[in-house]
PDB file of N, CA and C in Angstrom:
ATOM      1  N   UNK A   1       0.808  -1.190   0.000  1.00  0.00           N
ATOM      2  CA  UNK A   1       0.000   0.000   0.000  1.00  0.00           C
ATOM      3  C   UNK A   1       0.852   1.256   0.000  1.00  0.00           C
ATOM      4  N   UNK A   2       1.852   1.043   0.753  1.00  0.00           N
ATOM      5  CA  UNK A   2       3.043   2.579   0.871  1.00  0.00           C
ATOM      6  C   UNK A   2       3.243   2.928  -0.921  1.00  0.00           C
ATOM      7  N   UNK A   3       3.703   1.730  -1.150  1.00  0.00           N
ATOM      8  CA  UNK A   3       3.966   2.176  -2.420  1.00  0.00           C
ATOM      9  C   UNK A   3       3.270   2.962  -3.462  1.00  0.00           C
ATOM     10  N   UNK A   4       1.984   2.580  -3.238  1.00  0.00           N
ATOM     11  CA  UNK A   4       1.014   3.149  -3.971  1.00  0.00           C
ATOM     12  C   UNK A   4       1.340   4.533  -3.674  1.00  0.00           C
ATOM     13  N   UNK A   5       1.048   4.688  -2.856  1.00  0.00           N
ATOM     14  CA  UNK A   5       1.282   6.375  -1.799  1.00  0.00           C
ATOM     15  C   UNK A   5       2.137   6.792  -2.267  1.00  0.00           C
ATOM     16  N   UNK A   6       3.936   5.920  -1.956  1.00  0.00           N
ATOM     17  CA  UNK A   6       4.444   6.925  -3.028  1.00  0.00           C
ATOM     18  C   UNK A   6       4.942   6.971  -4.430  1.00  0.00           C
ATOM     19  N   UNK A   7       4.176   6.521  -5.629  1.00  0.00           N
ATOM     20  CA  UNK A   7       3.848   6.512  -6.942  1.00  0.00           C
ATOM     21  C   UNK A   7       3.223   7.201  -7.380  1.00  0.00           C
ATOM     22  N   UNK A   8       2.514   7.586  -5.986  1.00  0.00           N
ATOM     23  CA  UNK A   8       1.350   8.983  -6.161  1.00  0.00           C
ATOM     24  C   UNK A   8       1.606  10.229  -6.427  1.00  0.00           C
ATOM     25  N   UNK A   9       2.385  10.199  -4.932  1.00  0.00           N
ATOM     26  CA  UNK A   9       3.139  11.633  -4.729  1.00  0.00           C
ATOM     27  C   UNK A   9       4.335  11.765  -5.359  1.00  0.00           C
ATOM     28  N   UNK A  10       5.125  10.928  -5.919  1.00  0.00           N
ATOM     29  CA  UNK A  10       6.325  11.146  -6.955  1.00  0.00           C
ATOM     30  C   UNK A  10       5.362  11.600  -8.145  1.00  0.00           C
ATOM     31  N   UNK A  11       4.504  10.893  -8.916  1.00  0.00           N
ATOM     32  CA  UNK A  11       3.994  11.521  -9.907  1.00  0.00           C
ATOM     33  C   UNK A  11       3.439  13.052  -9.968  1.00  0.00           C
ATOM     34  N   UNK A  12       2.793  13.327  -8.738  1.00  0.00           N
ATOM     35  CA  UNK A  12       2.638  14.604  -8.668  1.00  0.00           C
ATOM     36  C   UNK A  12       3.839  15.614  -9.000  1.00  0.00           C
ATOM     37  N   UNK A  13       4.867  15.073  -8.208  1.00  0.00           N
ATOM     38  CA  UNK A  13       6.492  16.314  -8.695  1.00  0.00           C
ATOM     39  C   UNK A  13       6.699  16.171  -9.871  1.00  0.00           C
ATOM     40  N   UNK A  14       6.384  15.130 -10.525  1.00  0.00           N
ATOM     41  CA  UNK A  14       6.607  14.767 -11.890  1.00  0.00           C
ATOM     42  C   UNK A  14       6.301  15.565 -12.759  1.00  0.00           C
ATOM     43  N   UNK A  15       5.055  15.707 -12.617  1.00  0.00           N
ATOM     44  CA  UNK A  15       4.100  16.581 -13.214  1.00  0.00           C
ATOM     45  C   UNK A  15       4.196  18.153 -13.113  1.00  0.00           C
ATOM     46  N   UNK A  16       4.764  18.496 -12.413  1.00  0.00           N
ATOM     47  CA  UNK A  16       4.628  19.699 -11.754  1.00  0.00           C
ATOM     48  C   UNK A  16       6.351  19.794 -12.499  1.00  0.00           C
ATOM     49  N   UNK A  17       7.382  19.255 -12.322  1.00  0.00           N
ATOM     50  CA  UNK A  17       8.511  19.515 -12.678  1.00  0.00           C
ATOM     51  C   UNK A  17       8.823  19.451 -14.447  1.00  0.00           C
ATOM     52  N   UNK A  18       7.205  18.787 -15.197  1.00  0.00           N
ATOM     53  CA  UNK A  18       7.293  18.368 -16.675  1.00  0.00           C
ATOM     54  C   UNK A  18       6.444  20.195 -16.934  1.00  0.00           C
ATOM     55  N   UNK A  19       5.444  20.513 -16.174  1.00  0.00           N
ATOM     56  CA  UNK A  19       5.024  21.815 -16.153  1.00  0.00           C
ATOM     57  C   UNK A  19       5.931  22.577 -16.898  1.00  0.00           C
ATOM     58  N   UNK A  20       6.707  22.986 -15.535  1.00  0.00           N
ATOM     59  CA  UNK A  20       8.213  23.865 -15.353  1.00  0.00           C
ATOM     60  C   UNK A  20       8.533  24.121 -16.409  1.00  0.00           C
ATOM     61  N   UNK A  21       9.422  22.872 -16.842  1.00  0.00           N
ATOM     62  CA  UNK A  21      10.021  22.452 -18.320  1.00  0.00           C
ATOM     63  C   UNK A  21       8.872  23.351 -19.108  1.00  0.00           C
ATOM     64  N   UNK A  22       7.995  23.126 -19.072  1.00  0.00           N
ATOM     65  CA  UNK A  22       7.117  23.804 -20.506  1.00  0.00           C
ATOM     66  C   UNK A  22       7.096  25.345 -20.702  1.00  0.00           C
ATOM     67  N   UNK A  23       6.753  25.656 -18.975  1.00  0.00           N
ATOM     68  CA  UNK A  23       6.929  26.871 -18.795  1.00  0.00           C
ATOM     69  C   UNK A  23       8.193  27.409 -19.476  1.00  0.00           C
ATOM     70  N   UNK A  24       9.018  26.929 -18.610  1.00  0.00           N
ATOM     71  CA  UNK A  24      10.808  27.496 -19.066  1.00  0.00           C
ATOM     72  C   UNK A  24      10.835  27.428 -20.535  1.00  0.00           C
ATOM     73  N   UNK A  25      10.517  26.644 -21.424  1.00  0.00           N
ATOM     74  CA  UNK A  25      10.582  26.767 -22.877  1.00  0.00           C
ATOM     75  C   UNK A  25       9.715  27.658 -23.891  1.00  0.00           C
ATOM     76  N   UNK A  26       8.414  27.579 -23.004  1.00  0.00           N
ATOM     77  CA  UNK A  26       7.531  28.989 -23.977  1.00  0.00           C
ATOM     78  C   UNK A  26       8.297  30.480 -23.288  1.00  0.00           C
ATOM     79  N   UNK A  27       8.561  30.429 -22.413  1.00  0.00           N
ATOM     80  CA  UNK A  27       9.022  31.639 -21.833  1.00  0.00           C
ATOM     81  C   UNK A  27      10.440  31.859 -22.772  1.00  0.00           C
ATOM     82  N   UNK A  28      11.460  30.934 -22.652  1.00  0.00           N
ATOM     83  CA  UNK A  28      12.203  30.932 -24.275  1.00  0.00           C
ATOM     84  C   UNK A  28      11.864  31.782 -25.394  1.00  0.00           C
ATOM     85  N   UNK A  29      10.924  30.862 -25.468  1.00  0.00           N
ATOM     86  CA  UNK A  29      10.558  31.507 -27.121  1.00  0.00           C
ATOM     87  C   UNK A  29       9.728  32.283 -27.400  1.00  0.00           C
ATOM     88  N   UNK A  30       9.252  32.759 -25.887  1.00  0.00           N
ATOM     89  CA  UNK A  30       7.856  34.198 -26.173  1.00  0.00           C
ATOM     90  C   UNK A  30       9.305  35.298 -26.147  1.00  0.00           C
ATOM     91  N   UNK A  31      10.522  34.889 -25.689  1.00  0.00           N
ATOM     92  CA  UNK A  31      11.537  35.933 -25.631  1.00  0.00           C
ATOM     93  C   UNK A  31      12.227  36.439 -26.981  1.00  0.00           C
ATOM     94  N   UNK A  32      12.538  35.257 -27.176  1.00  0.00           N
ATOM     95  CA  UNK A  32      13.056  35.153 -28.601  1.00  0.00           C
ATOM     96  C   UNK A  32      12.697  35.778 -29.923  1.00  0.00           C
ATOM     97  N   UNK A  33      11.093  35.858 -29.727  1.00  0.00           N
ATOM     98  CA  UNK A  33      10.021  36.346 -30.502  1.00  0.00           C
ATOM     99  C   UNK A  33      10.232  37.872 -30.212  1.00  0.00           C
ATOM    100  N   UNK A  34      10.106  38.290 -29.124  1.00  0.00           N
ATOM    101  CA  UNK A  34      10.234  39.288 -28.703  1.00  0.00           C
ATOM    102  C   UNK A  34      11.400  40.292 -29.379  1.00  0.00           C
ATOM    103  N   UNK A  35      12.899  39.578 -28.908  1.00  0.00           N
ATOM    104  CA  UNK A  35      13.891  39.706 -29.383  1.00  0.00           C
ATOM    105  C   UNK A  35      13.912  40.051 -31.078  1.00  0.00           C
ATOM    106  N   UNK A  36      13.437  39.095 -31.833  1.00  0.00           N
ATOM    107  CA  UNK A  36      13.321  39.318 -33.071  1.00  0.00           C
ATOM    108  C   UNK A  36      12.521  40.220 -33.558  1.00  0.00           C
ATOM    109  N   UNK A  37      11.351  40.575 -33.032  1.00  0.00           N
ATOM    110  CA  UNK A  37      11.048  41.718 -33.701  1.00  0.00           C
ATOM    111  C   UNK A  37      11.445  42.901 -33.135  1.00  0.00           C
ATOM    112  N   UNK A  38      12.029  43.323 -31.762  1.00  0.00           N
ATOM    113  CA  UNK A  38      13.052  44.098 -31.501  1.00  0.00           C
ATOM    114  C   UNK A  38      13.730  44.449 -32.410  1.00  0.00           C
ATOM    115  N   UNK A  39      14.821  43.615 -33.136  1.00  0.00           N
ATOM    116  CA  UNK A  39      15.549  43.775 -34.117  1.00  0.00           C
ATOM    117  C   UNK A  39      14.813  44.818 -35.460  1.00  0.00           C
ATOM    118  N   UNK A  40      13.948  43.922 -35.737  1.00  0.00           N
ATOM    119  CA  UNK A  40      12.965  44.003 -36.888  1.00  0.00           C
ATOM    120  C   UNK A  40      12.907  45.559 -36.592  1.00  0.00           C
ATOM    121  N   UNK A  41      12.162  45.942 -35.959  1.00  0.00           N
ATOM    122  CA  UNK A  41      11.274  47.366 -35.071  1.00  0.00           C
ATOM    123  C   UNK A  41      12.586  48.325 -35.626  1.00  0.00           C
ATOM    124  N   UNK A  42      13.956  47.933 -34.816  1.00  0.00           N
ATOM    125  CA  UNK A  42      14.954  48.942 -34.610  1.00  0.00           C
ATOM    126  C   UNK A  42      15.531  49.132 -36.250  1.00  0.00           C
ATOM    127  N   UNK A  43      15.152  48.243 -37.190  1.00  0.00           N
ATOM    128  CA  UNK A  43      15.886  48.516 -38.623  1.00  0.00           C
ATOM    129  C   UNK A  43      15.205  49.239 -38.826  1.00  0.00           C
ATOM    130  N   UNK A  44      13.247  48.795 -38.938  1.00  0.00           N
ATOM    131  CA  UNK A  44      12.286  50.388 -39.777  1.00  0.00           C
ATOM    132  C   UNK A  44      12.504  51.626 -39.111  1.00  0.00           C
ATOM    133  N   UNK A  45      12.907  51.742 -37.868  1.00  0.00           N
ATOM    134  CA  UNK A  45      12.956  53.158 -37.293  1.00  0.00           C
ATOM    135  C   UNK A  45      14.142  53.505 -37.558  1.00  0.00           C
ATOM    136  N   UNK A  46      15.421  53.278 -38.175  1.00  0.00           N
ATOM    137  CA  UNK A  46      16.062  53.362 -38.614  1.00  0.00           C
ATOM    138  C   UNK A  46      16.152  53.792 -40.212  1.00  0.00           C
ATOM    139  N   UNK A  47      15.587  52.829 -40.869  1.00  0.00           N
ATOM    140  CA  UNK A  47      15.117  53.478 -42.379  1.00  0.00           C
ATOM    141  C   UNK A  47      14.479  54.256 -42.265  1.00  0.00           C
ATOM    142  N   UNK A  48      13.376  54.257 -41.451  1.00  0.00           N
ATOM    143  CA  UNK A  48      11.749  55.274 -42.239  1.00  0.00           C
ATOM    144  C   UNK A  48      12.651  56.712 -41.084  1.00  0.00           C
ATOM    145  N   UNK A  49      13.216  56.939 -40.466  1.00  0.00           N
ATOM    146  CA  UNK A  49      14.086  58.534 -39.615  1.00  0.00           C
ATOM    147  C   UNK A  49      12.654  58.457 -38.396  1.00  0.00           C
ATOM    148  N   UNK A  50      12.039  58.379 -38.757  1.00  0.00           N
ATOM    149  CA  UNK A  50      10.900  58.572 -37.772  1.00  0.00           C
ATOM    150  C   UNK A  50      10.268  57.881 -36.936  1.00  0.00           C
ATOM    151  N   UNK A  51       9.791  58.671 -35.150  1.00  0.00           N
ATOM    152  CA  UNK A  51       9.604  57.577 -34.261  1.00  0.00           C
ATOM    153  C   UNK A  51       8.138  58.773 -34.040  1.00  0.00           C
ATOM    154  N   UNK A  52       6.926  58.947 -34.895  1.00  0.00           N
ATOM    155  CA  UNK A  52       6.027  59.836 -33.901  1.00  0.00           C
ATOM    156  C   UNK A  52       5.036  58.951 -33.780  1.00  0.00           C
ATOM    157  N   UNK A  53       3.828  59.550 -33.230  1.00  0.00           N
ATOM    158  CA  UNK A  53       2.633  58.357 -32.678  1.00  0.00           C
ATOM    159  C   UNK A  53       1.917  57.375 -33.764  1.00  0.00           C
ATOM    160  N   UNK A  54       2.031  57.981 -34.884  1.00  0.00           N
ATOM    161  CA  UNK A  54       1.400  56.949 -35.978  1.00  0.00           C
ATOM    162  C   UNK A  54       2.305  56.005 -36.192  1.00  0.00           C
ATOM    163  N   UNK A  55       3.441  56.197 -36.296  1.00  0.00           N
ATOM    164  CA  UNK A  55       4.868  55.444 -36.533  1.00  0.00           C
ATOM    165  C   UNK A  55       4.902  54.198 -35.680  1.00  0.00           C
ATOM    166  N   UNK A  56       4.731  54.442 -34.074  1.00  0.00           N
ATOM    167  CA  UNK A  56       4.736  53.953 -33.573  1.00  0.00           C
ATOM    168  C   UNK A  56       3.687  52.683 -33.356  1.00  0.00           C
ATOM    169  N   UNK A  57       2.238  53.501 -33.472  1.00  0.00           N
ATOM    170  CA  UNK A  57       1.170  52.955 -33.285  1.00  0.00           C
ATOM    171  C   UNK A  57       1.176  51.679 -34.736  1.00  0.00           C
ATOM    172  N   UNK A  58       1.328  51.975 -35.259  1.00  0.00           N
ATOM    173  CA  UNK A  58       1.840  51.189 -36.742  1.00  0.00           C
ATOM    174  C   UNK A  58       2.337  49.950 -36.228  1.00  0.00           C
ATOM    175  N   UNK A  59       3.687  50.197 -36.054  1.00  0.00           N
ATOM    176  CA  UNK A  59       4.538  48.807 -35.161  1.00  0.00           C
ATOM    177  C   UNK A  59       4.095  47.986 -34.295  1.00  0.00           C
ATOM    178  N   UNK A  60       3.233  48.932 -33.206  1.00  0.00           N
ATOM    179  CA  UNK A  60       2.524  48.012 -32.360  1.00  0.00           C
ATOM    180  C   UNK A  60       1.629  47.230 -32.719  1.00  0.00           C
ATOM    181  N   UNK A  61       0.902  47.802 -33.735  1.00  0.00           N
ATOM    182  CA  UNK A  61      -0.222  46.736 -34.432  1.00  0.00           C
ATOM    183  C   UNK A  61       0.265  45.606 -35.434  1.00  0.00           C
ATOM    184  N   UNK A  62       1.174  46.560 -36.019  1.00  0.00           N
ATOM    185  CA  UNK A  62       1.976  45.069 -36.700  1.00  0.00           C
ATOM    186  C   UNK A  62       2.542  43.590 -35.810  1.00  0.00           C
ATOM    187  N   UNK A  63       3.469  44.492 -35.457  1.00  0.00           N
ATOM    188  CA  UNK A  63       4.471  43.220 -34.557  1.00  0.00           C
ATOM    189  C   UNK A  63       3.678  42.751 -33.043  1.00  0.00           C
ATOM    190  N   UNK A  64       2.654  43.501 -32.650  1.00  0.00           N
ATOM    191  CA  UNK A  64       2.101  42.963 -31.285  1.00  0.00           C
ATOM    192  C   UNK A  64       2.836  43.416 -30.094  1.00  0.00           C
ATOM    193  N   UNK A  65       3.493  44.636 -30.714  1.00  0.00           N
ATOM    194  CA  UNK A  65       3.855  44.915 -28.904  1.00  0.00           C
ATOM    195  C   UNK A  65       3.794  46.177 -28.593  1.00  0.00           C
ATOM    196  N   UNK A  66       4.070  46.557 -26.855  1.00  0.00           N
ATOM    197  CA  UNK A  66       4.027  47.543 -26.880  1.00  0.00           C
ATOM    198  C   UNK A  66       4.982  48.327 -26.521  1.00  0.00           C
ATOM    199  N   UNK A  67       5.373  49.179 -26.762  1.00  0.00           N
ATOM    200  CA  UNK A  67       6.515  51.065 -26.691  1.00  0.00           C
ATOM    201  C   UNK A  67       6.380  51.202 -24.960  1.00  0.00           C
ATOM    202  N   UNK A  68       7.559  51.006 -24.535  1.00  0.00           N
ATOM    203  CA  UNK A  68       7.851  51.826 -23.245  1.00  0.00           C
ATOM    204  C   UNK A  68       8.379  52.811 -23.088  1.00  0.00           C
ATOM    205  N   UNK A  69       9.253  52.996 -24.306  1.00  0.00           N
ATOM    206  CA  UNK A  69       9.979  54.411 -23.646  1.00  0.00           C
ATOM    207  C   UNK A  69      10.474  54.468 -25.338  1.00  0.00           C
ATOM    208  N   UNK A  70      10.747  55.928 -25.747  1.00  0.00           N
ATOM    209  CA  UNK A  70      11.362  56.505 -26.659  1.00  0.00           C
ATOM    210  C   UNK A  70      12.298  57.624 -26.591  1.00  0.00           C
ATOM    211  N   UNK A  71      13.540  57.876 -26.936  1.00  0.00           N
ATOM    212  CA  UNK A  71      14.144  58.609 -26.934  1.00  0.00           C
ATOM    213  C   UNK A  71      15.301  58.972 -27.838  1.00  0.00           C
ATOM    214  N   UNK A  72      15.322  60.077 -28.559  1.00  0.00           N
ATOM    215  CA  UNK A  72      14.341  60.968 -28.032  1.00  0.00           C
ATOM    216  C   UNK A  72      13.169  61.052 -29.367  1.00  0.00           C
ATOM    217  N   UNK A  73      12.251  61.842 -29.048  1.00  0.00           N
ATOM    218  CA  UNK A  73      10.962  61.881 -30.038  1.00  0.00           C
ATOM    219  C   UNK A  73      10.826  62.595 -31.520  1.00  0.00           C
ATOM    220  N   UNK A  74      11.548  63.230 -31.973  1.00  0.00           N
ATOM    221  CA  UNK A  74      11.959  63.852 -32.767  1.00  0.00           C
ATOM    222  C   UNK A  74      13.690  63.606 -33.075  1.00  0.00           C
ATOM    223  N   UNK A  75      13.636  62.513 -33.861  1.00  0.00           N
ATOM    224  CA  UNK A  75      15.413  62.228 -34.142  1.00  0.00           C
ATOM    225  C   UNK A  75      15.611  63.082 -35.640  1.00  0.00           C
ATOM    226  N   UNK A  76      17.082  62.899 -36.184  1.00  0.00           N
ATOM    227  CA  UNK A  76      17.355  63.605 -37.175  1.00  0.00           C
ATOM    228  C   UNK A  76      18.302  62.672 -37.594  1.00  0.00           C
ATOM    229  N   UNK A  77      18.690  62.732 -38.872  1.00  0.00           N
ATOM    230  CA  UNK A  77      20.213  61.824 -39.253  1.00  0.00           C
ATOM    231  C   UNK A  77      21.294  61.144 -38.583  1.00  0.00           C
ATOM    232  N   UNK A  78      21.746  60.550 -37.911  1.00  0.00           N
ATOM    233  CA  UNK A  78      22.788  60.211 -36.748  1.00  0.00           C
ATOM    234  C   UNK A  78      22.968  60.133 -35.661  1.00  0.00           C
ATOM    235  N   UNK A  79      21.215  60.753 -35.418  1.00  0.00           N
ATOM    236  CA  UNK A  79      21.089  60.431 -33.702  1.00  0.00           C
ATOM    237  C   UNK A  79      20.565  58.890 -33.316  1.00  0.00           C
ATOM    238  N   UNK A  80      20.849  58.204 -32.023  1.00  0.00           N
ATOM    239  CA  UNK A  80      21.193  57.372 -31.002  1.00  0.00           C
ATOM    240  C   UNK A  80      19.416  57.208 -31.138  1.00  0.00           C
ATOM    241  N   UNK A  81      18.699  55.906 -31.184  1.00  0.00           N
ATOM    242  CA  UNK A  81      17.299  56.384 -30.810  1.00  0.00           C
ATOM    243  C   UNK A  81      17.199  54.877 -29.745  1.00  0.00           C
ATOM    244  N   UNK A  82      16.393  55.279 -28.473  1.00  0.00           N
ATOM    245  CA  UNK A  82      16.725  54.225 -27.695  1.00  0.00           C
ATOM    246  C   UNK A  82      15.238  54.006 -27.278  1.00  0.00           C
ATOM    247  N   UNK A  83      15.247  52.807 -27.337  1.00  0.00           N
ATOM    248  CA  UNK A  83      13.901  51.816 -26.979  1.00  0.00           C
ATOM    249  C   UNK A  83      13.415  50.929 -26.458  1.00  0.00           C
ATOM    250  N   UNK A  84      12.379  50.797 -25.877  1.00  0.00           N
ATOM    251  CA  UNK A  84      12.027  49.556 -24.927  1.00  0.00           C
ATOM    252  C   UNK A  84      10.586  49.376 -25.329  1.00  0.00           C
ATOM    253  N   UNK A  85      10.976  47.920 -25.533  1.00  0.00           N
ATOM    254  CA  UNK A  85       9.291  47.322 -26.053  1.00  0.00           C
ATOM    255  C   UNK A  85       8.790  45.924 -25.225  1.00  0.00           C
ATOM    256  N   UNK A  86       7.573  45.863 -24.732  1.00  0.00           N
ATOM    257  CA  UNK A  86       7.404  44.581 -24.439  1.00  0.00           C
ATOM    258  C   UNK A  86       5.969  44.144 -24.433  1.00  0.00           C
ATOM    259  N   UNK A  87       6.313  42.791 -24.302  1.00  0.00           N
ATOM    260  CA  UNK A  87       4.942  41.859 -24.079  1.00  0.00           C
ATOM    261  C   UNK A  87       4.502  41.120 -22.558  1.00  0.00           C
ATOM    262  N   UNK A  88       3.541  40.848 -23.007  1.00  0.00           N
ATOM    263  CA  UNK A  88       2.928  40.143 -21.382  1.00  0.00           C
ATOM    264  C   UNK A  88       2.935  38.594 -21.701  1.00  0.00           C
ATOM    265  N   UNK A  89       3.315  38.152 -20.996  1.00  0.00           N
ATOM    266  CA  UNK A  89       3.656  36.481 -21.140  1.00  0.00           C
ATOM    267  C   UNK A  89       2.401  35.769 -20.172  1.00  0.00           C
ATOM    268  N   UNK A  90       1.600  34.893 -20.037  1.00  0.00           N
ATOM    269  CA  UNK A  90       0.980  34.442 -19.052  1.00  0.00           C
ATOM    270  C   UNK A  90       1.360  32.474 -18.818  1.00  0.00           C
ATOM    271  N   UNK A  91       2.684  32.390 -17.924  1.00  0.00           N
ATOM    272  CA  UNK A  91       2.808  31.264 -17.691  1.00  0.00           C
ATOM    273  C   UNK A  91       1.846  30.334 -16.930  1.00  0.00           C
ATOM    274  N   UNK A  92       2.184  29.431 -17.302  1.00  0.00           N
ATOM    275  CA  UNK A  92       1.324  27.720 -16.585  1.00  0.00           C
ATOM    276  C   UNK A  92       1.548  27.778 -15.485  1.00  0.00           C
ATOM    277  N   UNK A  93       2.678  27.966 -14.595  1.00  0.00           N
ATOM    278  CA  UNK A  93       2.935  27.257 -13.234  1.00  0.00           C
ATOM    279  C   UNK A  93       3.847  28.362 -12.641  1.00  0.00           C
ATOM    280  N   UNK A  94       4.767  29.265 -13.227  1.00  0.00           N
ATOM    281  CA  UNK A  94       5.244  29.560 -12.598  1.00  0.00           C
ATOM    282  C   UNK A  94       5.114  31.026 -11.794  1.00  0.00           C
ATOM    283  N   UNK A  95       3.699  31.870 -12.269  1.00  0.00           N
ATOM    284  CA  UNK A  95       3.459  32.788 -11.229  1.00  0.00           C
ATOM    285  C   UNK A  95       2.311  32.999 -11.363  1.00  0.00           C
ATOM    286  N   UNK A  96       0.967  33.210 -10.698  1.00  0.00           N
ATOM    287  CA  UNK A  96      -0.073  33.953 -10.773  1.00  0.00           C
ATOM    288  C   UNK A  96      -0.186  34.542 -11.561  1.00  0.00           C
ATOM    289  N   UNK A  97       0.210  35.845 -11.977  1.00  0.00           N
ATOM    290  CA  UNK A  97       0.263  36.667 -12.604  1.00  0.00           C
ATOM    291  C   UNK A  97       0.906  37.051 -14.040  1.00  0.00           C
ATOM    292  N   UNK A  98       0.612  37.760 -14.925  1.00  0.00           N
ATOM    293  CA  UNK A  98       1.330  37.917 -16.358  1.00  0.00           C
ATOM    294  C   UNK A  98       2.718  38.115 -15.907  1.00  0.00           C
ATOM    295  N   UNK A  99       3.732  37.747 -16.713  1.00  0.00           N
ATOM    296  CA  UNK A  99       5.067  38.163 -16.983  1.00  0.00           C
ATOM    297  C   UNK A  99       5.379  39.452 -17.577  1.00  0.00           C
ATOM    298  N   UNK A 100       6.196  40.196 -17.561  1.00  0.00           N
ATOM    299  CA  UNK A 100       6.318  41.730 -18.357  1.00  0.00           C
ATOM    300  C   UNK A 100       7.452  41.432 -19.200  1.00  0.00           C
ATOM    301  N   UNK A 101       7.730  40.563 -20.248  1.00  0.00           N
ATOM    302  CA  UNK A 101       9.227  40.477 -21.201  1.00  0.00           C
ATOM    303  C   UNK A 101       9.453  41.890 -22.258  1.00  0.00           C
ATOM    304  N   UNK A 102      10.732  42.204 -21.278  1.00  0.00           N
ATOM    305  CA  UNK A 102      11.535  43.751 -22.372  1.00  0.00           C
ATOM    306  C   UNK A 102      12.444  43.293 -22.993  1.00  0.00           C
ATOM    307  N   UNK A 103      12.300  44.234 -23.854  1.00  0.00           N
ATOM    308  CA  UNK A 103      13.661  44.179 -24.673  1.00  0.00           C
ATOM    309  C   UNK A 103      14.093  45.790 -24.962  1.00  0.00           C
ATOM    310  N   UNK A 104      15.395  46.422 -24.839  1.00  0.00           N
ATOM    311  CA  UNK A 104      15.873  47.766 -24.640  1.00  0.00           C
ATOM    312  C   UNK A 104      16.674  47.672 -26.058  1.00  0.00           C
ATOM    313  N   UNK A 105      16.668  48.517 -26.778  1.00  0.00           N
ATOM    314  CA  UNK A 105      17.499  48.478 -27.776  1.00  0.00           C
ATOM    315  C   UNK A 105      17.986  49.487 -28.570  1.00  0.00           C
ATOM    316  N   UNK A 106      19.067  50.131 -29.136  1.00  0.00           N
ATOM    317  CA  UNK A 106      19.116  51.519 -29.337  1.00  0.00           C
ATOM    318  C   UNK A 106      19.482  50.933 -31.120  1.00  0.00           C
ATOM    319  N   UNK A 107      19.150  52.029 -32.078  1.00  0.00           N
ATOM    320  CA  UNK A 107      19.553  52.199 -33.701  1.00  0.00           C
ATOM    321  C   UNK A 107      19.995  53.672 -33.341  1.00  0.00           C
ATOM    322  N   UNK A 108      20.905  53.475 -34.927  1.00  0.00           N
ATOM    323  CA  UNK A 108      20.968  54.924 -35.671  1.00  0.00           C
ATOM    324  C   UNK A 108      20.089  54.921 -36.606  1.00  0.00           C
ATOM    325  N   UNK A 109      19.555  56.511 -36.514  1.00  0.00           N
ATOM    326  CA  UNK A 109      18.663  57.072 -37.566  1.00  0.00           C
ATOM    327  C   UNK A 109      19.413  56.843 -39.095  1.00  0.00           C
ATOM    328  N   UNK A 110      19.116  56.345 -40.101  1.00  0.00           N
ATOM    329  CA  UNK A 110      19.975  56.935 -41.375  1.00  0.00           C
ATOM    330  C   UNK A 110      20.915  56.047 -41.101  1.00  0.00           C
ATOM    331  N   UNK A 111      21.424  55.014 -40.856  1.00  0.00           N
ATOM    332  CA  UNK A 111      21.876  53.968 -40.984  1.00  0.00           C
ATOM    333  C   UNK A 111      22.426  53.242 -41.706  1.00  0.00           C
ATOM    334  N   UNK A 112      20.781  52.733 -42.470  1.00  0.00           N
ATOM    335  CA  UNK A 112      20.878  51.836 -43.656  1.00  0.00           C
ATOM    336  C   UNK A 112      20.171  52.556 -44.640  1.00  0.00           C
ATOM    337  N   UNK A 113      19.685  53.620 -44.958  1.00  0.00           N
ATOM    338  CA  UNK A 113      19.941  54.637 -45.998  1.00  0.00           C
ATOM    339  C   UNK A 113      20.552  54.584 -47.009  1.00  0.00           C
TER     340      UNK A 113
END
C-alpha cells in the first residue's frame, strides 16, 4: 500500500517539474520572438528617420507589442534612438500573474539609408 502512496506523490512532482520544463521553454521563445522583432522594429525606425505616434502605433499593431519608452521623439540623421518594447507572457505554473518580457534596444537614424 506505501507504495502506492508513493507513486502517487512522486507523480505529482513529476508533473509539476514536466510543467516547469514547458513553462521554461515557452518563456524561451515568447523571448526570442520578442527579441526578433526588436531587431525588426529597430531597422524600420532606422530606415523610415521617424519615431512619432502613428509610426509607432503602426509597429505596435503590426508586430504585437508595446513602446515603453522613446528617446528621443523627434530624431534627425545620426542620432542614437533608444527603446524599450514589451509583451505580457501568461505562464502555466510559474506565477499567478502575467510576466512583463523587455527588450531595450538603441539604432541609428539613417543607418541603412
Amino acid at each position: 500500500m506505501s507504495y502506492k502512496f508513493g507513486l502517487i506523490l512522486s507523480m505529482v512532482f513529476v508533473v509539476m517539474f514536466l510543467l516547469l520544463g514547458g513553462d521554461m521553454m515557452c518563456l524561451s521563445a515568447a523571448y526570442s520572438y520578442l527579441d526578433s522583432h526588436s531587431i525588426s522594429i529597430g531597422y524600420l525606425i532606422a530606415k523610415s528617420g521617424r519615431v512619432d505616434e502613428d509610426y509607432i502605433s503602426y509597429l505596435e499593431d503590426v508586430y504585437k507589442v508595446h513602446f515603453e519608452s522613446i528617446s528621443p521623439t523627434e530624431p534627425s540623421i545620426g542620432d542614437v534612438v533608444e527603446y524599450t518594447i514589451y509583451r505580457y507572457y501568461h505562464p502555466l505554473i510559474m506565477a499567478n500573474h502575467d510576466v512583463k518580457l523587455t527588450a531595450s534596444r538603441t539604432t541609428v537614424i539613417g543607418y541603412y539609408g
